[in-house]
N, C-alpha and C. Protein backbone atom coordinates (compact mmCIF):
# COMPACT_ATOMS: atom_id res chain seq x y z
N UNK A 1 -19.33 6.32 -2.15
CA UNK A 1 -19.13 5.37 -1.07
C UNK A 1 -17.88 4.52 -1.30
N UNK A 2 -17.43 4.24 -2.43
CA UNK A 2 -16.54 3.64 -2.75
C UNK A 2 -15.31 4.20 -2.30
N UNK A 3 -15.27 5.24 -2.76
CA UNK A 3 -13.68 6.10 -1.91
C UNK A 3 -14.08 6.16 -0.77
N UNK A 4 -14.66 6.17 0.11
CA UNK A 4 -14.50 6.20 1.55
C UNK A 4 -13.77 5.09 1.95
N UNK A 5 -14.62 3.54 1.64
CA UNK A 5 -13.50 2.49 1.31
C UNK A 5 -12.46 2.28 0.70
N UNK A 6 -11.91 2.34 -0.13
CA UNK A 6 -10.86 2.53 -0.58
C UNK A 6 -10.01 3.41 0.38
N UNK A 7 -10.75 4.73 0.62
CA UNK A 7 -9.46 5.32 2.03
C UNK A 7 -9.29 4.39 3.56
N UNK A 8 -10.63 4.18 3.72
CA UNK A 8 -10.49 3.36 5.24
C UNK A 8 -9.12 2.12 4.92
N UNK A 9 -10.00 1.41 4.09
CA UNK A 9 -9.04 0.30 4.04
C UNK A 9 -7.72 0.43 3.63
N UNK A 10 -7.35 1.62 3.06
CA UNK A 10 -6.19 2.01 2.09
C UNK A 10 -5.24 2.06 3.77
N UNK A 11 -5.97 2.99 3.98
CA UNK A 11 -5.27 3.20 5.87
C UNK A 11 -4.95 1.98 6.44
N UNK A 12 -5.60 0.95 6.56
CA UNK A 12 -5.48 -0.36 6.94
C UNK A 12 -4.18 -1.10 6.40
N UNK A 13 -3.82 -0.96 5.36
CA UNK A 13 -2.94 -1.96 4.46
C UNK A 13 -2.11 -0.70 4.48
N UNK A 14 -2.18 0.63 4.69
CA UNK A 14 -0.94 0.97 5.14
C UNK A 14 -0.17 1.18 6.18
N UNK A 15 -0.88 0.73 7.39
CA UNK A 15 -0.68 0.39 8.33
C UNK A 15 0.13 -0.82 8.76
N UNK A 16 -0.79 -1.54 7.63
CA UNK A 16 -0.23 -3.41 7.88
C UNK A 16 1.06 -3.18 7.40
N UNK A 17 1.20 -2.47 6.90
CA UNK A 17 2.84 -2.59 5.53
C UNK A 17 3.82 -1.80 6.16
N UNK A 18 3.27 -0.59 7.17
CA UNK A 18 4.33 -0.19 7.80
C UNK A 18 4.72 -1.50 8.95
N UNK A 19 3.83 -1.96 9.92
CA UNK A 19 4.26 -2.86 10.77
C UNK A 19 5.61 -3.43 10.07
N UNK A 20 5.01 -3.81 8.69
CA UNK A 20 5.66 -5.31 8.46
C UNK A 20 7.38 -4.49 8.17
N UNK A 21 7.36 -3.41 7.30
CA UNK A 21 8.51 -2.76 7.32
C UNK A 21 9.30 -2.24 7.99
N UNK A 22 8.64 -1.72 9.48
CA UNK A 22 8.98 -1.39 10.53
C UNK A 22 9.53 0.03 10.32
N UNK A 23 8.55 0.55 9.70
CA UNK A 23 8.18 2.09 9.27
C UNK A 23 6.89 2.99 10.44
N UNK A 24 6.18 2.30 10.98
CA UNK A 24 5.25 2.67 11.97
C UNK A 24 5.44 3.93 13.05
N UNK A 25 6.50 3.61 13.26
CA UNK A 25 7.08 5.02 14.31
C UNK A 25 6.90 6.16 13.59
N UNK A 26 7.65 6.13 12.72
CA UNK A 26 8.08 7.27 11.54
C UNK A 26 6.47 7.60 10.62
N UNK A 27 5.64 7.22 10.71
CA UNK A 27 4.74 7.69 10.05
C UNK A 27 3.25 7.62 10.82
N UNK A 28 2.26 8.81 10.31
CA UNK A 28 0.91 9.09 11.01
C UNK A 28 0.44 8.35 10.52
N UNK A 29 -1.17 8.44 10.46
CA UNK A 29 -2.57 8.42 10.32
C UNK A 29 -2.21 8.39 8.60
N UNK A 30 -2.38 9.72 8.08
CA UNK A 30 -2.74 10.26 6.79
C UNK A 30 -1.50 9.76 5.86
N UNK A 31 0.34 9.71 6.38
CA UNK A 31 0.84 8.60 5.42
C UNK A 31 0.77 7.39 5.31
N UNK A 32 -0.01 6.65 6.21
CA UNK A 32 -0.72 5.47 6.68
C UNK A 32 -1.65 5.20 5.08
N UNK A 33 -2.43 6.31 5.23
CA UNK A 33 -3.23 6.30 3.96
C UNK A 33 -2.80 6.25 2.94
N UNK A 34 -1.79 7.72 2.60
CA UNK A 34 -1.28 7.56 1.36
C UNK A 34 -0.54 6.49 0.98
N UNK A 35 -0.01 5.52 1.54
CA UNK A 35 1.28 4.53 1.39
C UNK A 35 0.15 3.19 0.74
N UNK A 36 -1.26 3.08 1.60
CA UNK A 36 -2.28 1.93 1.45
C UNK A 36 -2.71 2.00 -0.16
N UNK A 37 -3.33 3.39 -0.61
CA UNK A 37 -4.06 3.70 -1.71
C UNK A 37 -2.86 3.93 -2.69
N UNK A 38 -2.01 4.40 -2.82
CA UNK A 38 -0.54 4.61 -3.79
C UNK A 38 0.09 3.26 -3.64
N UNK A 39 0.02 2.39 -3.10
CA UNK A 39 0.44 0.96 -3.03
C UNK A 39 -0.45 0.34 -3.60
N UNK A 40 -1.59 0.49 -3.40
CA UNK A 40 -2.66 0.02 -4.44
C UNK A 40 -2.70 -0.04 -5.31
N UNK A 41 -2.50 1.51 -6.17
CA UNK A 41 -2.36 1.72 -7.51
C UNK A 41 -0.93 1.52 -8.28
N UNK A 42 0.14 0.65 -7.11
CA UNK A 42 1.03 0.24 -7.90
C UNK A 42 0.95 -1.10 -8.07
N UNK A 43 0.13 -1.78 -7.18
CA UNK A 43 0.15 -3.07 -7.19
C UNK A 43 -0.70 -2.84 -8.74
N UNK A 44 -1.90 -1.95 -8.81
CA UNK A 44 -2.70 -2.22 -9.79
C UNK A 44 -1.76 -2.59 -11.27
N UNK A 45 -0.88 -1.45 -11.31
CA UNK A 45 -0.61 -1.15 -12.42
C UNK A 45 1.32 -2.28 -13.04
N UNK A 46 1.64 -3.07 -11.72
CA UNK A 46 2.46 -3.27 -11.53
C UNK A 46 2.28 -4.97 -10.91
N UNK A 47 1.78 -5.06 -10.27
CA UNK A 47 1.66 -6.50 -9.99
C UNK A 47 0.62 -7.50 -10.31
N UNK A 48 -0.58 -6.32 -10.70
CA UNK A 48 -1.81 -7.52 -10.84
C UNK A 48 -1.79 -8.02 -12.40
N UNK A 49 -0.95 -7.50 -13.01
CA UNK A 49 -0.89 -8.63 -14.77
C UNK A 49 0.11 -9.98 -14.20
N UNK A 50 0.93 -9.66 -13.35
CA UNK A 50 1.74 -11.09 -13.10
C UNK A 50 1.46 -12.06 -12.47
N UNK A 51 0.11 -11.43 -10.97
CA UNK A 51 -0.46 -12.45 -10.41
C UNK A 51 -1.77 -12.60 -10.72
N UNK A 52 -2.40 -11.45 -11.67
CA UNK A 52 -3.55 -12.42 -11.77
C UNK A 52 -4.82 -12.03 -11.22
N UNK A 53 -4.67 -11.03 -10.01
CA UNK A 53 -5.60 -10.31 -9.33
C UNK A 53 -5.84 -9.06 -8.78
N UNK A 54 -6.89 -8.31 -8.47
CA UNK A 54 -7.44 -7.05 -8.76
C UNK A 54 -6.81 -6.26 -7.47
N UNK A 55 -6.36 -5.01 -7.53
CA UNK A 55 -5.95 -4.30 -6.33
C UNK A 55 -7.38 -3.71 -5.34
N UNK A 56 -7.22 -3.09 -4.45
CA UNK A 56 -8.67 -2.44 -3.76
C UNK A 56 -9.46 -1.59 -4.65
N UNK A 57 -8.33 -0.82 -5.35
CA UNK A 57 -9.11 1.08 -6.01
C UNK A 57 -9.26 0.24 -7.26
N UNK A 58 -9.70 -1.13 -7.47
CA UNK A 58 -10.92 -1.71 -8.86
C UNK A 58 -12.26 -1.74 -8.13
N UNK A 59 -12.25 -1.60 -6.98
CA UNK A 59 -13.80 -1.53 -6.44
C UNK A 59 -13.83 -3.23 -6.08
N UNK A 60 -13.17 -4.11 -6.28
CA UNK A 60 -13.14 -5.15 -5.85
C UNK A 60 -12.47 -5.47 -4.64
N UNK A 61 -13.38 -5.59 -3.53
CA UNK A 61 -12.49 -6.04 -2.23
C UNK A 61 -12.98 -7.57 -2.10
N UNK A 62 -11.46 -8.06 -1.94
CA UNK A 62 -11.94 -9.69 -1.53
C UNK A 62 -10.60 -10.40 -1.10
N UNK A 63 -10.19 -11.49 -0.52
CA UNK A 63 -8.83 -11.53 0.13
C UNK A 63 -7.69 -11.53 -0.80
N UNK A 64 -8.28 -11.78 -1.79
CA UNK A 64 -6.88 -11.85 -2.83
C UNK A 64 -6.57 -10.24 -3.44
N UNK A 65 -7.76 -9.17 -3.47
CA UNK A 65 -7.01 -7.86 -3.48
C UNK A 65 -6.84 -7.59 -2.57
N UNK A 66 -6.49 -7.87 -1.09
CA UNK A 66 -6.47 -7.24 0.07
C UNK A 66 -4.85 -7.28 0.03
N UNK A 67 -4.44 -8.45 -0.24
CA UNK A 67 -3.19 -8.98 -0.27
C UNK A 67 -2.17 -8.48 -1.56
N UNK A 68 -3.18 -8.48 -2.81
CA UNK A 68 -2.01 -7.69 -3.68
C UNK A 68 -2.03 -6.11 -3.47
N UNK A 69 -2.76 -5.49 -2.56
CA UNK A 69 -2.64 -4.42 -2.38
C UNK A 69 -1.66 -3.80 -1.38
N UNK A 70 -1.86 -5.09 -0.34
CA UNK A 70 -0.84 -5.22 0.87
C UNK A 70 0.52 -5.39 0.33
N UNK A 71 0.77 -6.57 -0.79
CA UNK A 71 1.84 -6.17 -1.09
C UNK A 71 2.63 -5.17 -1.87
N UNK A 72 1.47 -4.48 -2.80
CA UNK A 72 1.88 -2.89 -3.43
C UNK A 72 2.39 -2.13 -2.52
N UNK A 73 1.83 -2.05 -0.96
CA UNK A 73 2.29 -1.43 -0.33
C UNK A 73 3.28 -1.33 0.55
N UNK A 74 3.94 -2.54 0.84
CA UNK A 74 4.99 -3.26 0.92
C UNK A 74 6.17 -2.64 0.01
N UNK A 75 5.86 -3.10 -1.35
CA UNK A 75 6.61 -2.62 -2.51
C UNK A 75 7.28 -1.09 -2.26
N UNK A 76 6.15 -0.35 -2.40
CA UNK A 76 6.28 1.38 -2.02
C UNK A 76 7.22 1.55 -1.08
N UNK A 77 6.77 0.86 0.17
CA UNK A 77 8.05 1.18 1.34
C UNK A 77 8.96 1.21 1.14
N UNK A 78 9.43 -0.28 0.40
CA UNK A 78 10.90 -0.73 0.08
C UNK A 78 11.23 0.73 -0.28
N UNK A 79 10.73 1.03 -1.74
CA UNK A 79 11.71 1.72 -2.31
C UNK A 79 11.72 2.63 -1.87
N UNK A 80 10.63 3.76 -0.71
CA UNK A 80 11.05 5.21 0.14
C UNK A 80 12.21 4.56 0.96
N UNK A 81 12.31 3.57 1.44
CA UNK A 81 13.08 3.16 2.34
C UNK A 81 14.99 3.33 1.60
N UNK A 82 14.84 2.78 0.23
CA UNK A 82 15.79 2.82 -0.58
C UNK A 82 16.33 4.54 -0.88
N UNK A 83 15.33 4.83 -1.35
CA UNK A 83 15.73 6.39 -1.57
C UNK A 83 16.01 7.17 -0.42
N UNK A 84 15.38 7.18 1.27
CA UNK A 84 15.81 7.32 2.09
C UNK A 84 17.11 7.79 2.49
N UNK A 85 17.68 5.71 2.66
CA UNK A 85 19.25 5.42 2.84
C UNK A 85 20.23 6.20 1.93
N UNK A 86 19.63 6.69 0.56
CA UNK A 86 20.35 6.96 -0.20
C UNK A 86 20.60 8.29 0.32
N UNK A 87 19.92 9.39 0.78
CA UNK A 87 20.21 11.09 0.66
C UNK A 87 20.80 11.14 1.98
N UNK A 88 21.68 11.74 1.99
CA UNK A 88 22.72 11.94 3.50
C UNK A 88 22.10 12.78 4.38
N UNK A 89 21.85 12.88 5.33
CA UNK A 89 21.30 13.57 6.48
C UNK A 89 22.08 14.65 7.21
């Protein structure tokens, strides 16, 4: 039951993170997901010793992992966004 959450919501916060990046056009449903749950596990492994709090995929949902997860996924964008700009089309 836990991964079901973790995917729903993963979808959610990758959703929120495309809005905020203004990545939304450019991506479905299912990179929606992957961007929420892989943002997760970078926030895990990457932001939550500096702030202090738990990402979604600890099984802990509560507003303060909603948000370092949101911003893992945030994070992620940046840098597809970076590597992007970088390869010539």
């Amino acid at each position: 039951m836990n991964i079901i959450l973790v995917i729903v919501i993963g979808g959610i916060i990758g959703w929120i993170a495309s809005m905020i990046m203004r990545t939304d056009a450019q991506q479905g449903v299912f990179m929606n997901i992957i961007i929420g749950v892989v943002g997760s596990l970078l926030a895990g492994f990457i932001l939550s010793p500096f702030l202090g709090g738990a990402p979604i995929t600890s099984g802990e949902i509560s507003v303060s992992s909603l948000l370092i997860s949101l911003l893992g996924a945030v994070v992620l964008l940046a840098i597809i966004n970076m590597v992007r700009r970088g390869t010539p089309r």
